[in-house]
N, C-alpha and C. Protein backbone atom coordinates (compact mmCIF):
# COMPACT_ATOMS: atom_id res chain seq x y z
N UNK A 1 20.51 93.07 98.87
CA UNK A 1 21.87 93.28 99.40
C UNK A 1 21.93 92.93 100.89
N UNK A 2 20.92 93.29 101.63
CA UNK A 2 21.18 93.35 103.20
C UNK A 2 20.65 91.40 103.25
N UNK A 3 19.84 90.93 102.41
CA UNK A 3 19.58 89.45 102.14
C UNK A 3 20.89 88.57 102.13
N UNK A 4 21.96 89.11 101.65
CA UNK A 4 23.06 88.59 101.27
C UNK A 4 24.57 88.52 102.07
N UNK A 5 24.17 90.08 102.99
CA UNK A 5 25.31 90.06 103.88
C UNK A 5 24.85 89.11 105.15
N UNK A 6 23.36 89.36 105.44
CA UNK A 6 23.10 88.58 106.67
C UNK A 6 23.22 86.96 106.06
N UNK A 7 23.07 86.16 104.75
CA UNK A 7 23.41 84.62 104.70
C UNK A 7 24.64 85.10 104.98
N UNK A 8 25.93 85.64 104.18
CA UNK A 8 26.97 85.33 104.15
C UNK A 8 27.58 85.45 105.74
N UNK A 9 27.27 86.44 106.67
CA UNK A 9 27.53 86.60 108.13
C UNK A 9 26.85 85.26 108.99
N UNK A 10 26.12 84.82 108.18
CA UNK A 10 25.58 83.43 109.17
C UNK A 10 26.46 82.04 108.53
N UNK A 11 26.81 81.97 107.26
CA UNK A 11 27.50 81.47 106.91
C UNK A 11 28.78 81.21 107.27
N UNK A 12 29.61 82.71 107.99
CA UNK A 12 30.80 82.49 108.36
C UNK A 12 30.46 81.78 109.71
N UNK A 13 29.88 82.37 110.91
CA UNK A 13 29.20 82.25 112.03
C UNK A 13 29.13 80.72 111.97
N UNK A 14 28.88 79.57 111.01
CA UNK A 14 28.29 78.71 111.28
C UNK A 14 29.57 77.92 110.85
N UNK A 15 30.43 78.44 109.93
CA UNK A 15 31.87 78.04 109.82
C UNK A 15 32.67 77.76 111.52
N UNK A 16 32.81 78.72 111.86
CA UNK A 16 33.54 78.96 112.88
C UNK A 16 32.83 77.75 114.17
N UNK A 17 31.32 77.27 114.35
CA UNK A 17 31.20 76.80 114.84
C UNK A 17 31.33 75.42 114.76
N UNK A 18 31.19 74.97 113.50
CA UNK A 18 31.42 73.82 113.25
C UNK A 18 33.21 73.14 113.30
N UNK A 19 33.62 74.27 112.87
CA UNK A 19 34.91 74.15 113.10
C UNK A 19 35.66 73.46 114.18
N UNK A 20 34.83 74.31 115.35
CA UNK A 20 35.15 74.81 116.95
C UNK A 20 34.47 72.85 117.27
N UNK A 21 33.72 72.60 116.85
CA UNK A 21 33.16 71.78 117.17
C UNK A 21 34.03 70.13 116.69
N UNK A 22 34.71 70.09 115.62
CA UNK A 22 35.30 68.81 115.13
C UNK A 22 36.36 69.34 115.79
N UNK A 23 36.89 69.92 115.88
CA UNK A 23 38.21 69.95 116.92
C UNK A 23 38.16 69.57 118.26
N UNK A 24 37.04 70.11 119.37
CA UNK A 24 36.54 69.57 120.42
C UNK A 24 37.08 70.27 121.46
N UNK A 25 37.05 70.32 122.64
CA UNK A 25 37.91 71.52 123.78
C UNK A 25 39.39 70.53 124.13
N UNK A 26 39.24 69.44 124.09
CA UNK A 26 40.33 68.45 124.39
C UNK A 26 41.54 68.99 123.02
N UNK A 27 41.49 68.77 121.68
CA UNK A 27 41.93 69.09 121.01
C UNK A 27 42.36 70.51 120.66
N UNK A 28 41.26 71.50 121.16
CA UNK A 28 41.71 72.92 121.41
C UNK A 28 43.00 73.22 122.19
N UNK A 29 42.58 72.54 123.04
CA UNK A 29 44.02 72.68 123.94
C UNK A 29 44.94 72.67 124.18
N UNK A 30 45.46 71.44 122.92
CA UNK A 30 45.90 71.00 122.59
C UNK A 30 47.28 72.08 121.85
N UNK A 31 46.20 72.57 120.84
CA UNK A 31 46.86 73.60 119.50
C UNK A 31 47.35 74.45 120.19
N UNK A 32 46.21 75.33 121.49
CA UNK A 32 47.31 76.21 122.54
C UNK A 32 48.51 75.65 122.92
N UNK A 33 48.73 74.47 123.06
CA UNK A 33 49.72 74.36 123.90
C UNK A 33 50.95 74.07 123.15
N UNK A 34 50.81 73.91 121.92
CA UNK A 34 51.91 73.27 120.69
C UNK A 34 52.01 74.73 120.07
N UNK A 35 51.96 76.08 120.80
CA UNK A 35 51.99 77.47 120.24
C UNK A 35 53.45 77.72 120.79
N UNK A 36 54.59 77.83 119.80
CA UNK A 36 56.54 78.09 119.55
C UNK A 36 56.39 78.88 120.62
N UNK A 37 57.57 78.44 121.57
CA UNK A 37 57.60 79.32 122.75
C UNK A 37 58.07 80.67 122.25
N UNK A 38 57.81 81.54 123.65
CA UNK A 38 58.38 82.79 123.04
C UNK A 38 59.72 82.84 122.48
N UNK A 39 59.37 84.12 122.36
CA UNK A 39 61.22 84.68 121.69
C UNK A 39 61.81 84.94 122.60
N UNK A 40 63.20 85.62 122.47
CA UNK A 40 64.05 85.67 123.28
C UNK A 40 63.35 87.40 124.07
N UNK A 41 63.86 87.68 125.08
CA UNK A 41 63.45 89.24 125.89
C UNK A 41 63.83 90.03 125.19
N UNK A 42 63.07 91.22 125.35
CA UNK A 42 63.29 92.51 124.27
C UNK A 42 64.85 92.84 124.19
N UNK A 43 65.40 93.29 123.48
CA UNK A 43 67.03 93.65 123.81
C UNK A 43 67.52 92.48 123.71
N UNK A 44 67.60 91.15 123.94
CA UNK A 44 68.49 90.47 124.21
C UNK A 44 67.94 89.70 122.34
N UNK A 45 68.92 88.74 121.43
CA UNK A 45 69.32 88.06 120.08
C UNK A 45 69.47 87.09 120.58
N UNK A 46 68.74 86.61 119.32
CA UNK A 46 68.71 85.12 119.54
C UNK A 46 70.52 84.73 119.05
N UNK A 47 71.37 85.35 119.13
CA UNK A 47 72.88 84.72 119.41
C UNK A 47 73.11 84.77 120.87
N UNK A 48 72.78 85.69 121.21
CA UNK A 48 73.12 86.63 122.95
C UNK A 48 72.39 85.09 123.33
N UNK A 49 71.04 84.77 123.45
CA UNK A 49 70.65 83.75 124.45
C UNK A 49 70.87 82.38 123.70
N UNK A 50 72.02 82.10 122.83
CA UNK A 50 71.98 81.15 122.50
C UNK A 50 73.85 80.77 122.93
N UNK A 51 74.57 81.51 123.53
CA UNK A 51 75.75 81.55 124.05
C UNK A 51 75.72 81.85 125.54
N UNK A 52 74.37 81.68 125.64
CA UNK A 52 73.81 81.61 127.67
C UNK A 52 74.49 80.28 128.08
N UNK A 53 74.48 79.51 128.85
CA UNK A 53 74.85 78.46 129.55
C UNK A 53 73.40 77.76 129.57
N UNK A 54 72.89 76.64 128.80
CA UNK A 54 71.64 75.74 129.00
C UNK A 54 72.42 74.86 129.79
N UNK A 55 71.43 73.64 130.06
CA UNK A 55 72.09 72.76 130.88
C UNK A 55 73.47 71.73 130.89
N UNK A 56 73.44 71.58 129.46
CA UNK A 56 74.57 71.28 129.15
C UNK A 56 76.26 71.78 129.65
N UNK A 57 75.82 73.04 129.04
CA UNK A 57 77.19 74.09 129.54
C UNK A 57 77.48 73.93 131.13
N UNK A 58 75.94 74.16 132.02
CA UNK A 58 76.27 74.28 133.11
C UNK A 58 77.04 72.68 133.89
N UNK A 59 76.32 71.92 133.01
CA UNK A 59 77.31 70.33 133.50
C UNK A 59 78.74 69.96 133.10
N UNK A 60 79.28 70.91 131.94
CA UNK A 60 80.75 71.02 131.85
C UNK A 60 81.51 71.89 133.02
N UNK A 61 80.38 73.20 133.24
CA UNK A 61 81.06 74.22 134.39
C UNK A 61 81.42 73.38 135.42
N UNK A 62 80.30 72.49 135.87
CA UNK A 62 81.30 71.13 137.13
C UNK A 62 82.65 70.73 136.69
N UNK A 63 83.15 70.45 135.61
CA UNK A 63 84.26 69.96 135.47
C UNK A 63 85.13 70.74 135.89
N UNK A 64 85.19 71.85 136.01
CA UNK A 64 86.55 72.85 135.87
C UNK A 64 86.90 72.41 137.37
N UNK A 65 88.26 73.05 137.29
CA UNK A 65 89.49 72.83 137.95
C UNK A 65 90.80 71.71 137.59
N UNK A 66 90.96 71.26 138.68
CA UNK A 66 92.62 70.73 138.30
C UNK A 66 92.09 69.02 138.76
N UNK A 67 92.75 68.14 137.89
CA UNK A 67 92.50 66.83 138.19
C UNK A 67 93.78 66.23 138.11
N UNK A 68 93.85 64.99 138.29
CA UNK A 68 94.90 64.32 138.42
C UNK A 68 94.75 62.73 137.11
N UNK A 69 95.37 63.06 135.95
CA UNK A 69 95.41 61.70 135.02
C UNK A 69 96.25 60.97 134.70
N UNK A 70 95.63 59.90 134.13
CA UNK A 70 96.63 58.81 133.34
C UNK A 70 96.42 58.53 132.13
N UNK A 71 97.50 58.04 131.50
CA UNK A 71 97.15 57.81 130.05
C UNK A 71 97.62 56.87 129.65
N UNK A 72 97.02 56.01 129.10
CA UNK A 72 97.68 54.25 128.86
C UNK A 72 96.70 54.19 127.13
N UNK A 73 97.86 53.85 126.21
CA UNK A 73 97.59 53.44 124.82
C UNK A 73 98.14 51.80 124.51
N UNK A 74 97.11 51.77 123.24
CA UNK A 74 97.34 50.46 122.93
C UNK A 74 97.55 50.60 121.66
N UNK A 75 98.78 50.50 121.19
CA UNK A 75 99.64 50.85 119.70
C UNK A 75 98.88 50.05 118.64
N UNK A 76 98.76 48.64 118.33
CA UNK A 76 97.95 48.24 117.83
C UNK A 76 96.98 47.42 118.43
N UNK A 77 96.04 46.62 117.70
CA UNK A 77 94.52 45.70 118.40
C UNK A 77 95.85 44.50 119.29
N UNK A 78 95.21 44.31 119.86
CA UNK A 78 95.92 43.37 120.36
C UNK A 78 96.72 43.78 121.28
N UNK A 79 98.10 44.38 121.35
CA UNK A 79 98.93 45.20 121.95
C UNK A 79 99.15 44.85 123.39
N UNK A 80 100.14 45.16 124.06
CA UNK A 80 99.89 45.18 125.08
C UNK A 80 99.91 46.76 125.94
N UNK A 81 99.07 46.90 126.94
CA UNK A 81 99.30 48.59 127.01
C UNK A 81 100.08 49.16 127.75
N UNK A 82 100.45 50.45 127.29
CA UNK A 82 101.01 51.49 128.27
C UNK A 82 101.16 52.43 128.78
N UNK A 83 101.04 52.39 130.23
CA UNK A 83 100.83 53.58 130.65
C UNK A 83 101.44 54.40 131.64
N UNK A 84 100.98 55.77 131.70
CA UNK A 84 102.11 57.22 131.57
C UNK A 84 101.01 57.87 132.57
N UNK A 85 101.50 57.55 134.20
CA UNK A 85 101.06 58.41 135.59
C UNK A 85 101.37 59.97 135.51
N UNK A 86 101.16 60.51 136.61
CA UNK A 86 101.27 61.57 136.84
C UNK A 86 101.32 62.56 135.99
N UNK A 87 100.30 62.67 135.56
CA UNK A 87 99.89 64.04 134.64
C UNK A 87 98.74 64.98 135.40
N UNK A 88 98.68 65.80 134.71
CA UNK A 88 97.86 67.34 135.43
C UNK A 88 96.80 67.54 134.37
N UNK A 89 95.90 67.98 134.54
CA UNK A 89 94.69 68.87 133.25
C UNK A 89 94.38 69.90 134.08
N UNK A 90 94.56 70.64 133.81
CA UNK A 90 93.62 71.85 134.03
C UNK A 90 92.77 72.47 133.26
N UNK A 91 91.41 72.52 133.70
CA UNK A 91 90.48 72.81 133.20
C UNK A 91 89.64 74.14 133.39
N UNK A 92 89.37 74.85 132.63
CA UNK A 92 88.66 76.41 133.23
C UNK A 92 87.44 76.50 131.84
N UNK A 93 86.75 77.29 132.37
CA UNK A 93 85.48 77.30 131.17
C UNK A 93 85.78 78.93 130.54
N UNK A 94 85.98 79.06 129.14
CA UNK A 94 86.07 79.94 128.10
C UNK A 94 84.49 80.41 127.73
N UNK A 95 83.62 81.12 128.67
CA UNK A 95 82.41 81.41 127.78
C UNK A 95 82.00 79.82 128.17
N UNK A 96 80.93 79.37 126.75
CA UNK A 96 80.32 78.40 127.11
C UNK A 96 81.34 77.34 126.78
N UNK A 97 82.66 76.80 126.85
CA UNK A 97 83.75 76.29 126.30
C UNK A 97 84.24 75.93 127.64
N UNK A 98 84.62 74.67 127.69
CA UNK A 98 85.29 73.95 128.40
C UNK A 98 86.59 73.72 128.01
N UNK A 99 87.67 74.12 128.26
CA UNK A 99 88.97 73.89 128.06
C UNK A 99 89.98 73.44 129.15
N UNK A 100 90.49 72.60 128.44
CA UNK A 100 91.02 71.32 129.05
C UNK A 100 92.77 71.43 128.68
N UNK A 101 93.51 72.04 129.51
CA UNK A 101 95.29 71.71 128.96
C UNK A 101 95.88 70.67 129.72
N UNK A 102 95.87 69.23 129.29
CA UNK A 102 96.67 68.09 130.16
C UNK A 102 98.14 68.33 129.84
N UNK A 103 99.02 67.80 130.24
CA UNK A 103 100.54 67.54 130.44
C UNK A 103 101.24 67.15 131.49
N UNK A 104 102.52 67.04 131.24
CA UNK A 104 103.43 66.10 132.00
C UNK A 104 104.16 67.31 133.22
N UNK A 105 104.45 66.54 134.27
CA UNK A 105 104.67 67.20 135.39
C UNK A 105 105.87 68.00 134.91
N UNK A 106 106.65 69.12 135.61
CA UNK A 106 108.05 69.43 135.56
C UNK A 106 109.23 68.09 135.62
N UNK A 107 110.15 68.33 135.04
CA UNK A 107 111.16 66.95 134.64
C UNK A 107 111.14 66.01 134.11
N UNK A 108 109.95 66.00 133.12
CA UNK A 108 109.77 64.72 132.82
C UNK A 108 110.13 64.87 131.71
N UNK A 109 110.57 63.66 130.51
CA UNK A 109 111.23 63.76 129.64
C UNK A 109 110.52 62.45 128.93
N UNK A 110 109.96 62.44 127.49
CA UNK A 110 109.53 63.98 126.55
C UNK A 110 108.72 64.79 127.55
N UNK A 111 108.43 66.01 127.83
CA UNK A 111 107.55 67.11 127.63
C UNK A 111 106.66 66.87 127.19
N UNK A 112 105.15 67.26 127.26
CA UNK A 112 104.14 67.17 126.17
C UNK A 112 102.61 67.84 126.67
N UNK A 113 102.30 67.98 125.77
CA UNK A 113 100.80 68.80 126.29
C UNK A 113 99.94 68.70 125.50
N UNK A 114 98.62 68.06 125.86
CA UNK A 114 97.38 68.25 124.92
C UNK A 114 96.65 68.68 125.42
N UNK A 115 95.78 69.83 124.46
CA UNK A 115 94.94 70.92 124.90
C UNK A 115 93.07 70.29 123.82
N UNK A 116 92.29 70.19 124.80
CA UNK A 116 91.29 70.03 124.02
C UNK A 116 89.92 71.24 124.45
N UNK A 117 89.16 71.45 123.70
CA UNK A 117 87.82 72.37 123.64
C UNK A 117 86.58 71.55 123.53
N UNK A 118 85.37 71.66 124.68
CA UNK A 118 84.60 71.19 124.44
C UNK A 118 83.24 71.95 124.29
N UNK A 119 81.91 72.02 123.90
CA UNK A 119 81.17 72.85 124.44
C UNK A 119 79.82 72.08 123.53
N UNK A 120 78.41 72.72 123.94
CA UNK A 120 77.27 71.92 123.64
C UNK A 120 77.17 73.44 122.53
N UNK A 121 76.55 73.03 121.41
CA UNK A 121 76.31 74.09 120.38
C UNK A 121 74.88 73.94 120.16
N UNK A 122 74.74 75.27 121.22
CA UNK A 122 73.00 75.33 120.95
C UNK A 122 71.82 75.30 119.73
N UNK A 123 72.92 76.21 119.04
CA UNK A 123 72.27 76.14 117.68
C UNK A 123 72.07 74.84 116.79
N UNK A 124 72.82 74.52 117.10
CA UNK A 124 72.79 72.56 115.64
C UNK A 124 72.16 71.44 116.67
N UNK A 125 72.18 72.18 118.37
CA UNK A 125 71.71 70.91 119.08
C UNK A 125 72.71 69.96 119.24
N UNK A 126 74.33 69.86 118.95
CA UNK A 126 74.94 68.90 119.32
C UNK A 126 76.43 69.33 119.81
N UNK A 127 76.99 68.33 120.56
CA UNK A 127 78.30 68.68 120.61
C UNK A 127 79.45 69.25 120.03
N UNK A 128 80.23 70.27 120.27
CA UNK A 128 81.22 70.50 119.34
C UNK A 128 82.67 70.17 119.82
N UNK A 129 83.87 69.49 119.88
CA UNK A 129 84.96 69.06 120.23
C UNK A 129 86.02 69.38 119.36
N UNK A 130 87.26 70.05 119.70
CA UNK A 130 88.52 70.20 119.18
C UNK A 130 89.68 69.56 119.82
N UNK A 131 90.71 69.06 119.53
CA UNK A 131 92.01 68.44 120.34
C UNK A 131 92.67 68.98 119.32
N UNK A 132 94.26 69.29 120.37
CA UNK A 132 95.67 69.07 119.49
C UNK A 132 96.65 68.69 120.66
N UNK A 133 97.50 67.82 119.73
CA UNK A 133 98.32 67.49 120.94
C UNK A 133 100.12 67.97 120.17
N UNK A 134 100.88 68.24 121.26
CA UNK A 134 101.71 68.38 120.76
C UNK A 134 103.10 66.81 120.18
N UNK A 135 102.32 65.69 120.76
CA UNK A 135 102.79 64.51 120.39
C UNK A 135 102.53 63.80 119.40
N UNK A 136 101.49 64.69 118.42
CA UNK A 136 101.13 64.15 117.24
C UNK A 136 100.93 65.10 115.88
N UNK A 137 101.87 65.00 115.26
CA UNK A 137 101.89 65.77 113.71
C UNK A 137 100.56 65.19 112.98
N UNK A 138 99.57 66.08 113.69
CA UNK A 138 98.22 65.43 113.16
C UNK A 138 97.57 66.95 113.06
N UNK A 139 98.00 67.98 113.84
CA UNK A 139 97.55 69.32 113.74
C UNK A 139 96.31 69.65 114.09
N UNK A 140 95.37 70.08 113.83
CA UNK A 140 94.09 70.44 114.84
C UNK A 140 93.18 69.41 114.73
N UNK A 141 92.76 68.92 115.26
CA UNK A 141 91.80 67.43 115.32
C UNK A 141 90.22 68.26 116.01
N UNK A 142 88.96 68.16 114.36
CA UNK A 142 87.51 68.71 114.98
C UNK A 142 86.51 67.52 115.14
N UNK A 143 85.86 67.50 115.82
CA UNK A 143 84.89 66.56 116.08
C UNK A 143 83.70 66.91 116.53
N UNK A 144 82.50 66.14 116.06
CA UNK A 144 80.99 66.70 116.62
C UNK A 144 80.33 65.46 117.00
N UNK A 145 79.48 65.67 117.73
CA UNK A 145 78.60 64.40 118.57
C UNK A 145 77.81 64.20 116.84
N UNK A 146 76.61 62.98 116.96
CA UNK A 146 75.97 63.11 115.78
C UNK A 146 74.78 63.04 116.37
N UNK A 147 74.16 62.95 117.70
CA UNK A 147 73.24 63.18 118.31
C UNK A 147 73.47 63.96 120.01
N UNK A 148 72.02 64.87 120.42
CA UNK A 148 72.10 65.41 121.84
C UNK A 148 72.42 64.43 123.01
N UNK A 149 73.77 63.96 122.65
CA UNK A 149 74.35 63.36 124.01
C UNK A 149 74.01 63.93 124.86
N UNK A 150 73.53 62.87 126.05
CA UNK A 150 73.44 63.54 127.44
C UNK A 150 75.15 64.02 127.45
N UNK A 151 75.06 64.94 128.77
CA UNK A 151 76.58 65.26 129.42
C UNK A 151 77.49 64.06 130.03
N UNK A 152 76.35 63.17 130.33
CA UNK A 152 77.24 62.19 131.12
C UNK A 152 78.44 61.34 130.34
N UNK A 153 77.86 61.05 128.92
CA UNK A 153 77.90 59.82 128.18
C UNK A 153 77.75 60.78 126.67
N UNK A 154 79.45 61.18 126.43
CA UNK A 154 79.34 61.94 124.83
C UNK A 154 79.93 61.48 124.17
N UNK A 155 79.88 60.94 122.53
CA UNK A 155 80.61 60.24 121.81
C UNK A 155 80.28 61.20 121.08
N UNK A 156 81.70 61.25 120.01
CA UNK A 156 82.04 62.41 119.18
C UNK A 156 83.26 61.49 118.27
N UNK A 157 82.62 62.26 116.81
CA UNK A 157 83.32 61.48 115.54
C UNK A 157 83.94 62.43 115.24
N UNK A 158 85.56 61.96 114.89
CA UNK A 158 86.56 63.14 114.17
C UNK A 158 86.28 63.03 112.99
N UNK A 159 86.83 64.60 112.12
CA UNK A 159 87.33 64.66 110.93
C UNK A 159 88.47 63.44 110.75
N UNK A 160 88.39 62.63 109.50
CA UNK A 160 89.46 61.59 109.27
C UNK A 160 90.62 62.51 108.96
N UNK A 161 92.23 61.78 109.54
CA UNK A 161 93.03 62.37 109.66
C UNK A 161 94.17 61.37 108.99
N UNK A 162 95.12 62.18 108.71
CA UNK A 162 96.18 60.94 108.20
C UNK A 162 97.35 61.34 109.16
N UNK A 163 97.95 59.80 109.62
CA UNK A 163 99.29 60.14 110.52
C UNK A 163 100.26 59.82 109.47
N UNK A 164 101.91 59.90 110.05
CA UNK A 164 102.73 59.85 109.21
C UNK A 164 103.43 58.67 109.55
N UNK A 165 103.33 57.81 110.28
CA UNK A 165 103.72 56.51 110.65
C UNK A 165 105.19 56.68 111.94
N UNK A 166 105.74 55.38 112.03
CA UNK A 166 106.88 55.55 112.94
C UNK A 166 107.97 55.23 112.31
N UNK A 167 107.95 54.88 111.17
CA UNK A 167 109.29 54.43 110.05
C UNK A 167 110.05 56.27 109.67
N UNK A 168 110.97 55.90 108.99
CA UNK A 168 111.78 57.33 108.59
C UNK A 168 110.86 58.10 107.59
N UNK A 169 109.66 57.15 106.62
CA UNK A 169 109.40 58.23 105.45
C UNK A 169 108.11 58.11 105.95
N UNK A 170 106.92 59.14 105.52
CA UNK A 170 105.94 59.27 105.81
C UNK A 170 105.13 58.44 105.39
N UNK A 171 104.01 57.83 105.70
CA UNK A 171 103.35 56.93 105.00
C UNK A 171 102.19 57.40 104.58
N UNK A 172 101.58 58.53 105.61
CA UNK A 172 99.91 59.50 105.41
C UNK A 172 98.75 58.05 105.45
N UNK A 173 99.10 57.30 106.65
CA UNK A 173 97.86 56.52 106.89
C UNK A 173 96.92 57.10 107.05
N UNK A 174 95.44 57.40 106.72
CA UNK A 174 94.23 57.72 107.20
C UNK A 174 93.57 56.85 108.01
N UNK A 175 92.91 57.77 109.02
CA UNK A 175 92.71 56.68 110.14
C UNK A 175 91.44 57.50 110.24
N UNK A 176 90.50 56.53 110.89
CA UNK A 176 89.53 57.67 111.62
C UNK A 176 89.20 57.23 113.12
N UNK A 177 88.57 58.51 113.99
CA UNK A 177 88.73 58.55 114.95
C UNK A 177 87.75 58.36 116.23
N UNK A 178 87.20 57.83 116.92
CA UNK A 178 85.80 57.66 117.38
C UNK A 178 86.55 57.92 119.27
N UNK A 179 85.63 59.26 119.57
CA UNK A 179 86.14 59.26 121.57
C UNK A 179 84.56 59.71 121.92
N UNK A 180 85.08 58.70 122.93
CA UNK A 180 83.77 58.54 124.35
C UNK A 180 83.70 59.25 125.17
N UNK A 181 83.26 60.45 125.82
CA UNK A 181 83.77 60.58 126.95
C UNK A 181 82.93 60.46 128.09
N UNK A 182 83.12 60.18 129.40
CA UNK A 182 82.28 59.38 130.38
C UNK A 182 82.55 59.79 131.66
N UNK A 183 81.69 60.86 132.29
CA UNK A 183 81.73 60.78 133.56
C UNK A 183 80.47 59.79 134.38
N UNK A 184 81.83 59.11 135.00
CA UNK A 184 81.92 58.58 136.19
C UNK A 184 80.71 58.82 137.59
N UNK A 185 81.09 59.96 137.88
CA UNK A 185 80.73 60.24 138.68
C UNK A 185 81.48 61.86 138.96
N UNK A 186 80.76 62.30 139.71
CA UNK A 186 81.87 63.83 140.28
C UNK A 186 83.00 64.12 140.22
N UNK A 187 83.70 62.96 140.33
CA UNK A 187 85.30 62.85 141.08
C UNK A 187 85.95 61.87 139.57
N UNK A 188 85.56 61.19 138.86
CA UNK A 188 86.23 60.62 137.73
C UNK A 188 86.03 60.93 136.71
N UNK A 189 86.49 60.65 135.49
CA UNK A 189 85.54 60.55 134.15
C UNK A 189 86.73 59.96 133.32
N UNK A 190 86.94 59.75 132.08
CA UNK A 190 87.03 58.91 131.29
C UNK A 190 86.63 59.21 130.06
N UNK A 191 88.06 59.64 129.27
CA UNK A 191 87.95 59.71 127.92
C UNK A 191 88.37 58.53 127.19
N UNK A 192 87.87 57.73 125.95
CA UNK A 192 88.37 56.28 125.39
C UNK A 192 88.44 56.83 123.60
N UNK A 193 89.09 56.97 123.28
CA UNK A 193 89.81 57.21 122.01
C UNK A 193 90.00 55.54 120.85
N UNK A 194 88.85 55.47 119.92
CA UNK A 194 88.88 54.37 119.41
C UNK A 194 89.29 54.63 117.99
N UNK A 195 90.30 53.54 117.24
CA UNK A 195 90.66 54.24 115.94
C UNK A 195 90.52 52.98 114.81
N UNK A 196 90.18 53.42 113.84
CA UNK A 196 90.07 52.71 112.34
C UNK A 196 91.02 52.91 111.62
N UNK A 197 91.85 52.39 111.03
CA UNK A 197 92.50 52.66 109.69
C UNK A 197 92.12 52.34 108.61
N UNK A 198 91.98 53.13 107.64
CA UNK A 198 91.55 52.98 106.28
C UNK A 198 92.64 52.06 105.13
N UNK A 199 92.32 50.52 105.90
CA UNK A 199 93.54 49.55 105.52
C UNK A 199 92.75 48.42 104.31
N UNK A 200 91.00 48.90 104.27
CA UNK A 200 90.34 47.29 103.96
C UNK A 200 90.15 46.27 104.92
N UNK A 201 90.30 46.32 106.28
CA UNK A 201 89.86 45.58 106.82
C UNK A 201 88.93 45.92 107.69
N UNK A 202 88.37 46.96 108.12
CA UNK A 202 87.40 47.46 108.96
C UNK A 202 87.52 47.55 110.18
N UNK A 203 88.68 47.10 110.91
CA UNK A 203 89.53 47.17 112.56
C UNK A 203 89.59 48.00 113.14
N UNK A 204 88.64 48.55 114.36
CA UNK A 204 88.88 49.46 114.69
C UNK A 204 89.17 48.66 116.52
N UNK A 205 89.50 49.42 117.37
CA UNK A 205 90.65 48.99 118.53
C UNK A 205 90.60 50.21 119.43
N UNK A 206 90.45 49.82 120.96
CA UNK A 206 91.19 50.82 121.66
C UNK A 206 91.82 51.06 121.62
N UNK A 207 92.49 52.81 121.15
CA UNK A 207 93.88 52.99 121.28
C UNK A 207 94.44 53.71 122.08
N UNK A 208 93.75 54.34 122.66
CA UNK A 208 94.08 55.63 123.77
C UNK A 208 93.07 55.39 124.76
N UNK A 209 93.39 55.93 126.12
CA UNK A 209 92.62 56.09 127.03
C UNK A 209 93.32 57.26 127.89
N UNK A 210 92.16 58.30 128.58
CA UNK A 210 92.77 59.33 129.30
C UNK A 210 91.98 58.90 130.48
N UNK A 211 92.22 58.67 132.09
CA UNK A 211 91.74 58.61 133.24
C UNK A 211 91.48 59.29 134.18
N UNK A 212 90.59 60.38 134.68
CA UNK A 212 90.98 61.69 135.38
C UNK A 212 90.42 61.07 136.67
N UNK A 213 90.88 61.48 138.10
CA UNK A 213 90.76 61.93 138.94
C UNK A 213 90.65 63.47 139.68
N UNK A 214 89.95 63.67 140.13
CA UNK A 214 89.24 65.63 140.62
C UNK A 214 90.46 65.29 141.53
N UNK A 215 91.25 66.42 141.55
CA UNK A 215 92.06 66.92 142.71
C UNK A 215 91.24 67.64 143.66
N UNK A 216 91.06 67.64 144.64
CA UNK A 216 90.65 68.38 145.89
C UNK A 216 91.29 68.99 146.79
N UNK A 217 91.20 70.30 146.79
CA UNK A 217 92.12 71.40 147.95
C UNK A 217 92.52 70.24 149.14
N UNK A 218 93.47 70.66 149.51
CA UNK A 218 93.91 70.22 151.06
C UNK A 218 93.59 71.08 151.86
């Protein structure tokens, strides 16, 4: 018996070294270092630190305040465009949510306001985007990046939507929807709104563009 525990104790013993040995200290080091970072701090859920501000969030928090835009569309490919000065966005951050209400100055005639939501969704790793505008019987418009866009440079695919055309009866074109959005730099950025219609021909076209300028206190 005591013959048997001491092979089998030299046996493991000689496991462990050989082991230690095809792996090598380079490769050891390795495995330490590929060890899942910790968890989140005692008390605090992994929801609680996943609605923190990562870097993402904190590069939308630059956006907030009041800017100064334009908006010039191109009705169909080709088209010629047009565009609609003096508009306002104001922007304030909701939590990790960037919210954005553009519209038309006092007096202007139509009225109109589009409100969009942006924010980085820690959990799936990608962008999450909402719009509605009140100039389009299109009703809540959702969209998600399909990869971790940097902040600078985010493209985000809508849910396909159907409009109702500009004739008297509805037509329920389905279109789908592809926006860029692009800062510039500090002081600009640049949303580009590209659209497809589900016609058989595969055409898709600039159709919208939003232009911001940062307002700055006087």
């Amino acid at each position: 018996m005591l013959f048997h525990r001491t092979l089998s104790r030299a046996a493991v013993v000689g496991t462990i070294v050989l082991g230690t040995s095809l792996i090598g200290p380079n490769q050891a080091g390795r495995a330490v270092a590929q060890t899942p970072p910790a968890a989140a701090p005692a008390g605090m859920s992994a929801n609680d630190r996943l609605i923190q501000l990562g870097p993402e969030g904190k590069a939308l928090a630059q956006r907030a305040g009041t800017w100064d835009a334009t908006f010039t569309s191109w009705d169909t490919p080709g088209a010629a465009p047009v565009t609609t000065g003096g508009l306002v966005a104001e922007r304030e951050m909701i939590g990790p949510m960037l919210q954005e209400r553009l519209h038309t100055v006092a007096g202007v005639v139509p009225a109109w306001t589009r409100i969009d939501d942006i924010t980085f969704n820690r959990t799936e790793g990608r962008w999450d985007y909402m719009s509605m505008d009140t100039r389009a019987a299109a009703g809540m418009m959702p969209a998600w990046s399909l990869d971790h866009d940097p902040a600078e440079r985010i493209f985000v695919s809508f849910q396909p939507f159907a409009l109702p055309g500009n004739g008297p009866e509805a037509t329920g074109q389905m279109m789908r929807m592809e926006e860029i959005i692009t800062t510039e730099d500090a002081d600009h950025e640049v949303k580009d709104q590209y659209f497809t219609p589900a016609d058989g021909t595969g055409t898709k076209w600039l159709a919208k563009r939003y232009s911001y300028v940062r307002r700055h206190s006087q």
